[in-house]
N, C-alpha and C. Protein backbone atom coordinates (compact mmCIF):
# COMPACT_ATOMS: atom_id res chain seq x y z
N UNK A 1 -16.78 44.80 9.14
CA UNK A 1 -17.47 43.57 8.79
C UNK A 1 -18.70 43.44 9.68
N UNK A 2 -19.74 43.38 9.39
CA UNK A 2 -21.20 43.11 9.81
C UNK A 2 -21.34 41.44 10.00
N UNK A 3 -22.07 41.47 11.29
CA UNK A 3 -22.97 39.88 11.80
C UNK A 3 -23.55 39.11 10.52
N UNK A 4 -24.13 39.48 9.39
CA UNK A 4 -24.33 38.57 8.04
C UNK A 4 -23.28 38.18 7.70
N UNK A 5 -22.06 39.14 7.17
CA UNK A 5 -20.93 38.75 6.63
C UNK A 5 -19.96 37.43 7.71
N UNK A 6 -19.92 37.81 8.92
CA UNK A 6 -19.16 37.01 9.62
C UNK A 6 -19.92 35.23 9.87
N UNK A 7 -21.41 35.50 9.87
CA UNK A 7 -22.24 34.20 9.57
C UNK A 7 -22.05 33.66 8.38
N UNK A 8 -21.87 34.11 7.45
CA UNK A 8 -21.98 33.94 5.95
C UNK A 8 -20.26 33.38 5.95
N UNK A 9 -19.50 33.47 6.48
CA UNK A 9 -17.80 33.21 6.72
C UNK A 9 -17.94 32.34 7.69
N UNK A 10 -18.62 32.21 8.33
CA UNK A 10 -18.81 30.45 9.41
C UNK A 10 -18.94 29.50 8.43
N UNK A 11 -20.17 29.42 7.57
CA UNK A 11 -21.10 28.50 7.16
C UNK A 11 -19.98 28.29 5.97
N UNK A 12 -19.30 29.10 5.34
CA UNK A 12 -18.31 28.91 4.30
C UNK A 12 -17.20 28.45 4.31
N UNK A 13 -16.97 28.60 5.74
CA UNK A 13 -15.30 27.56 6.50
C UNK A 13 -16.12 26.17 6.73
N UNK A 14 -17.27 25.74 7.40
CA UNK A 14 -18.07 25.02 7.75
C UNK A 14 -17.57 23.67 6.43
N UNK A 15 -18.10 24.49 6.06
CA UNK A 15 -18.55 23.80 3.63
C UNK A 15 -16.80 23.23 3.25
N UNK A 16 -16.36 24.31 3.59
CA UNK A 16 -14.78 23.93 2.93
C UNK A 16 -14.17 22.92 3.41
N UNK A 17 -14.19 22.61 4.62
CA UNK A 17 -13.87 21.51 5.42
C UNK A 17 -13.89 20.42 5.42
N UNK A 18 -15.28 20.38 4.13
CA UNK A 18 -15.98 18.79 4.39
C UNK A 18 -15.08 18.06 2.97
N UNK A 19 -14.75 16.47 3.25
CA UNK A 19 -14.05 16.19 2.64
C UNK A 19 -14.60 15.76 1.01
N UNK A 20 -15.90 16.15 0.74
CA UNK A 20 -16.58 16.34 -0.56
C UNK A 20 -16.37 17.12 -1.32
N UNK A 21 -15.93 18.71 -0.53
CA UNK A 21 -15.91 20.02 -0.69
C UNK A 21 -14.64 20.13 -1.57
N UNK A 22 -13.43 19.31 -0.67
CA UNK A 22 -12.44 19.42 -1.04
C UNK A 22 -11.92 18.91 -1.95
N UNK A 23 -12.44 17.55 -2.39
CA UNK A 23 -12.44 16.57 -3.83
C UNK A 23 -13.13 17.12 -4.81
N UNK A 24 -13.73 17.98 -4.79
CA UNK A 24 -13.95 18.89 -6.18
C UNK A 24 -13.19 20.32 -5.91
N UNK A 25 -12.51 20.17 -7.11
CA UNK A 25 -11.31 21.78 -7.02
C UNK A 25 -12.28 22.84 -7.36
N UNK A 26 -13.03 22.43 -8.29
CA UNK A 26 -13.68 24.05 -8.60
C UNK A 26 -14.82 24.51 -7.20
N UNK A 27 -15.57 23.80 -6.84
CA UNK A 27 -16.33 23.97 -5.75
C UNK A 27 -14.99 24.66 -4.48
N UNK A 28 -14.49 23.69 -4.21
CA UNK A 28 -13.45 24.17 -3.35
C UNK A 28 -12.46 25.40 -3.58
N UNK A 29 -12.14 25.48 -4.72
CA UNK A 29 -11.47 26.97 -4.90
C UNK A 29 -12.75 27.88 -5.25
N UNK A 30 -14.05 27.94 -5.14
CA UNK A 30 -14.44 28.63 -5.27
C UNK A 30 -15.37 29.49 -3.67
N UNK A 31 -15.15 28.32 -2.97
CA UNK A 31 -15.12 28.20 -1.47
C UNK A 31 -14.08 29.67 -0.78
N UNK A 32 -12.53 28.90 -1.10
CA UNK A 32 -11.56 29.68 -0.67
C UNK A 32 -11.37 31.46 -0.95
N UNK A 33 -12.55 30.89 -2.52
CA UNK A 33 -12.32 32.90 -2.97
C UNK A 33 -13.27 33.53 -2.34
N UNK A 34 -14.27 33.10 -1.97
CA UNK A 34 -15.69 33.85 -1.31
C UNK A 34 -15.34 33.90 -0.08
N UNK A 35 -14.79 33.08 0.62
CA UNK A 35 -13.86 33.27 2.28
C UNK A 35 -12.91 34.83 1.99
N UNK A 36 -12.19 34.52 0.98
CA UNK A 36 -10.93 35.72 0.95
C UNK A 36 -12.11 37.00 0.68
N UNK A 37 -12.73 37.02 0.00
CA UNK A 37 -13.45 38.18 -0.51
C UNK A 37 -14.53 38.78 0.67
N UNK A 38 -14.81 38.15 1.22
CA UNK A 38 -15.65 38.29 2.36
C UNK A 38 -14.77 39.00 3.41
N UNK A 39 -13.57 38.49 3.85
CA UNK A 39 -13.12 38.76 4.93
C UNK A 39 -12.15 39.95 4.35
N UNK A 40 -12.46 40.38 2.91
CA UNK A 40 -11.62 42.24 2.77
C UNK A 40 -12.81 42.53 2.42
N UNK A 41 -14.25 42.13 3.22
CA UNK A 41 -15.19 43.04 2.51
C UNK A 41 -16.03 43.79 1.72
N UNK A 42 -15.76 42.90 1.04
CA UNK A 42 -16.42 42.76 -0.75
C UNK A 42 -17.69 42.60 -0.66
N UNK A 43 -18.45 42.74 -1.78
CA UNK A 43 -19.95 42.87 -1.26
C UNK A 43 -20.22 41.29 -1.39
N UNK A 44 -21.07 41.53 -0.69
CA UNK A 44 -22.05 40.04 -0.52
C UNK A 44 -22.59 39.49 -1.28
N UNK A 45 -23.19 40.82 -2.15
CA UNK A 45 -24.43 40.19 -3.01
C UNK A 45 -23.70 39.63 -3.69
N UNK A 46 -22.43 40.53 -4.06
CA UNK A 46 -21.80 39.59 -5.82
C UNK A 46 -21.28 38.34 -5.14
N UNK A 47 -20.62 38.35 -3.81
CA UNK A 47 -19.68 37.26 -3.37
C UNK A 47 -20.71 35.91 -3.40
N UNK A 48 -21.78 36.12 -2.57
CA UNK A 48 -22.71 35.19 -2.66
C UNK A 48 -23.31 34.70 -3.74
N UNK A 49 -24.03 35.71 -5.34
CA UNK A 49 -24.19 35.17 -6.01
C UNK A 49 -22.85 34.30 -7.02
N UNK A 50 -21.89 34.45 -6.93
CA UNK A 50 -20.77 33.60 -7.56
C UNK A 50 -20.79 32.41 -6.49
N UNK A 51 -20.49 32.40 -5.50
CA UNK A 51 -20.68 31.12 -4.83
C UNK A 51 -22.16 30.09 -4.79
N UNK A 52 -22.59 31.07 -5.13
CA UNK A 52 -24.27 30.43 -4.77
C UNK A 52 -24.13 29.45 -6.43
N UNK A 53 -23.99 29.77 -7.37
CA UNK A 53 -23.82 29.25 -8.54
C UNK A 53 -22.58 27.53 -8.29
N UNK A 54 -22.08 27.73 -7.94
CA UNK A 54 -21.18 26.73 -7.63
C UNK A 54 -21.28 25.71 -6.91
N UNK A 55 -22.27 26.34 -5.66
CA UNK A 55 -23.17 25.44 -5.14
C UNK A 55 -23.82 24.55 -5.49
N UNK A 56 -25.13 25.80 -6.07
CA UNK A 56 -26.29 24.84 -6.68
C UNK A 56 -25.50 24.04 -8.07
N UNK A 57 -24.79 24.04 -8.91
CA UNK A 57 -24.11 23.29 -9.67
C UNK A 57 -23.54 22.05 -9.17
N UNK A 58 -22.78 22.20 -8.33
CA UNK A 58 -22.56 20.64 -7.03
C UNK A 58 -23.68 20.21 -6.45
N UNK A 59 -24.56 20.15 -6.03
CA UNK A 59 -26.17 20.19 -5.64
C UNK A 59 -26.87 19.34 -6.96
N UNK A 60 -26.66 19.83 -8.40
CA UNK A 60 -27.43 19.18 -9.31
C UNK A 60 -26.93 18.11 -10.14
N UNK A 61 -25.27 18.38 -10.09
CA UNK A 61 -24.66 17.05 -10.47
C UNK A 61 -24.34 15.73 -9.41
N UNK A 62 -24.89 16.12 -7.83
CA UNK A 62 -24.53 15.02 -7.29
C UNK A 62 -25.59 14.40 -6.54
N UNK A 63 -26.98 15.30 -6.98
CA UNK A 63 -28.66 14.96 -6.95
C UNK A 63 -28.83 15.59 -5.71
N UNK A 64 -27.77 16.16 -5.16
CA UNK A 64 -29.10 16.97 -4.40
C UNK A 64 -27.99 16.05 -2.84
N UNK A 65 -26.98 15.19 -3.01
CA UNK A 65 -26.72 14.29 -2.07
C UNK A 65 -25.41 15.11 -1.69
N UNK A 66 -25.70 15.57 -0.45
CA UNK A 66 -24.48 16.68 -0.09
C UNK A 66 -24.21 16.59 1.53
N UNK A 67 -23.37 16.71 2.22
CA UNK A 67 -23.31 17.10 3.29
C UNK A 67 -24.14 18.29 4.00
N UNK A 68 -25.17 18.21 5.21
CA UNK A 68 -25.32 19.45 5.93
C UNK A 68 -24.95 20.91 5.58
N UNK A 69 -23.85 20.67 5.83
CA UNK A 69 -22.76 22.01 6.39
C UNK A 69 -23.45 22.95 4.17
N UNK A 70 -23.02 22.00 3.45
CA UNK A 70 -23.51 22.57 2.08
C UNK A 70 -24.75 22.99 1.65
N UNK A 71 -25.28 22.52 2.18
CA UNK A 71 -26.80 22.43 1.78
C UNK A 71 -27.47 23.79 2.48
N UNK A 72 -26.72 23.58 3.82
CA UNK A 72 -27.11 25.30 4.43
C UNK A 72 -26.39 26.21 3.91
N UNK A 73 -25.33 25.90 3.78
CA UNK A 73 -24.76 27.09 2.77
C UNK A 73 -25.49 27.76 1.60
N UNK A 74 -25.89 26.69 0.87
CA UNK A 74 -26.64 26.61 -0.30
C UNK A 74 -27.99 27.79 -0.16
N UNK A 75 -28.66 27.36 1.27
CA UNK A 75 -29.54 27.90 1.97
C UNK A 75 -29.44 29.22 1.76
N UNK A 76 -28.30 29.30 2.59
CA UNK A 76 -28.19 30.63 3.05
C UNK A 76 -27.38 31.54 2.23
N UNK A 77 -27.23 31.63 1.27
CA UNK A 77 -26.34 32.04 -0.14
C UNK A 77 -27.64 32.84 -0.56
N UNK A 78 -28.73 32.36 -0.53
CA UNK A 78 -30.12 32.42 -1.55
C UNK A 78 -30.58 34.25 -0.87
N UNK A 79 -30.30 34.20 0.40
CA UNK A 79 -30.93 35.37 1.15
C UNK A 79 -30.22 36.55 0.46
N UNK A 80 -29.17 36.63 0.61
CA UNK A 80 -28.82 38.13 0.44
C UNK A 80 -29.18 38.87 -1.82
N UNK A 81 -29.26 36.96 -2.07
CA UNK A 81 -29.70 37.56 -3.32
C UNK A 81 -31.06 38.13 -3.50
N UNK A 82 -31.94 37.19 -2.59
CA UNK A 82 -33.22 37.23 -2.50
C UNK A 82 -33.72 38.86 -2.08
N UNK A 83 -32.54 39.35 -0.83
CA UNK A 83 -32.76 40.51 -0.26
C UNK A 83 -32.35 41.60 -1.41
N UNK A 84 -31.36 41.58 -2.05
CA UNK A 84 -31.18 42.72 -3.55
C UNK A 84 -32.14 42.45 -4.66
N UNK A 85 -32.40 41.28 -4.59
CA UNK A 85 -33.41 41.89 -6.42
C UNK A 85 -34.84 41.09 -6.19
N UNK A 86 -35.01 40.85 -4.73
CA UNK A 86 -36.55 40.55 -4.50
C UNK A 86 -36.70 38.94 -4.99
N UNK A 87 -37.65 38.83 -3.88
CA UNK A 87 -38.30 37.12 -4.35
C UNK A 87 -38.81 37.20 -5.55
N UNK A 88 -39.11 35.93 -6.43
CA UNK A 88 -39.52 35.36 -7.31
C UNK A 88 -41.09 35.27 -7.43
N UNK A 89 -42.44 35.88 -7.33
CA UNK A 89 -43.48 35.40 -7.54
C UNK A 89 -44.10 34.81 -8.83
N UNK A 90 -44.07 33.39 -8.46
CA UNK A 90 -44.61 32.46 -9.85
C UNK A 90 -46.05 33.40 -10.34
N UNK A 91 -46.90 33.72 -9.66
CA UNK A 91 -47.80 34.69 -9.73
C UNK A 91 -48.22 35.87 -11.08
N UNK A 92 -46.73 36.16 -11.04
CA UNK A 92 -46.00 37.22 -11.79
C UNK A 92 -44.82 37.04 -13.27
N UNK A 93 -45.20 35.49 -13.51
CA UNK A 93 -44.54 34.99 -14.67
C UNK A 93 -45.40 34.64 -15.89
N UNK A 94 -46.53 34.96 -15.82
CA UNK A 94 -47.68 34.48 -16.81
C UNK A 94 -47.93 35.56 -17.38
């Protein structure tokens, strides 16, 4: 297990904890599977983009009004996708 993965397993125990996290089951069991999957090593990119989705979905149904601990999660979910299939240049959509 690598220093991303074990940061990326802070910020995801961090999230699970919070008692918002836990009053939504799907957010929260989807919490618990990206913890389990992480810690046998599973890749990131996929682990993160399935969680990252679940996120930003809690994020848009509750406006954006979230605890810290989520919001960096949210954050930090974005990198390792960002790092496999490259940033987005609006630049490059026309």
């Amino acid at each position: 297990m690598n220093d991303k993965t074990e940061e990326l397993m802070k910020l995801v125990d961090a999230a699970a904890q919070e008692d918002v996290v836990k009053a939504d089951e799907d957010l929260y069991a989807a919490m618990v599977k990206a913890y389990k999957d992480l810690s046998e090593d599973k890749n990131i990119v996929s682990v993160s983009g399935k969680l990252s989705s679940q996120v930003n979905r809690y994020l848009l149904t509750h406006q954006y009004k979230a605890p810290k601990s989520v919001v960096e999660l949210g954050q930090k979910l974005q990198k390792p996708i960002a790092d496999r299939w490259g940033h987005v240049n609006p630049t490059n959509l026309g």
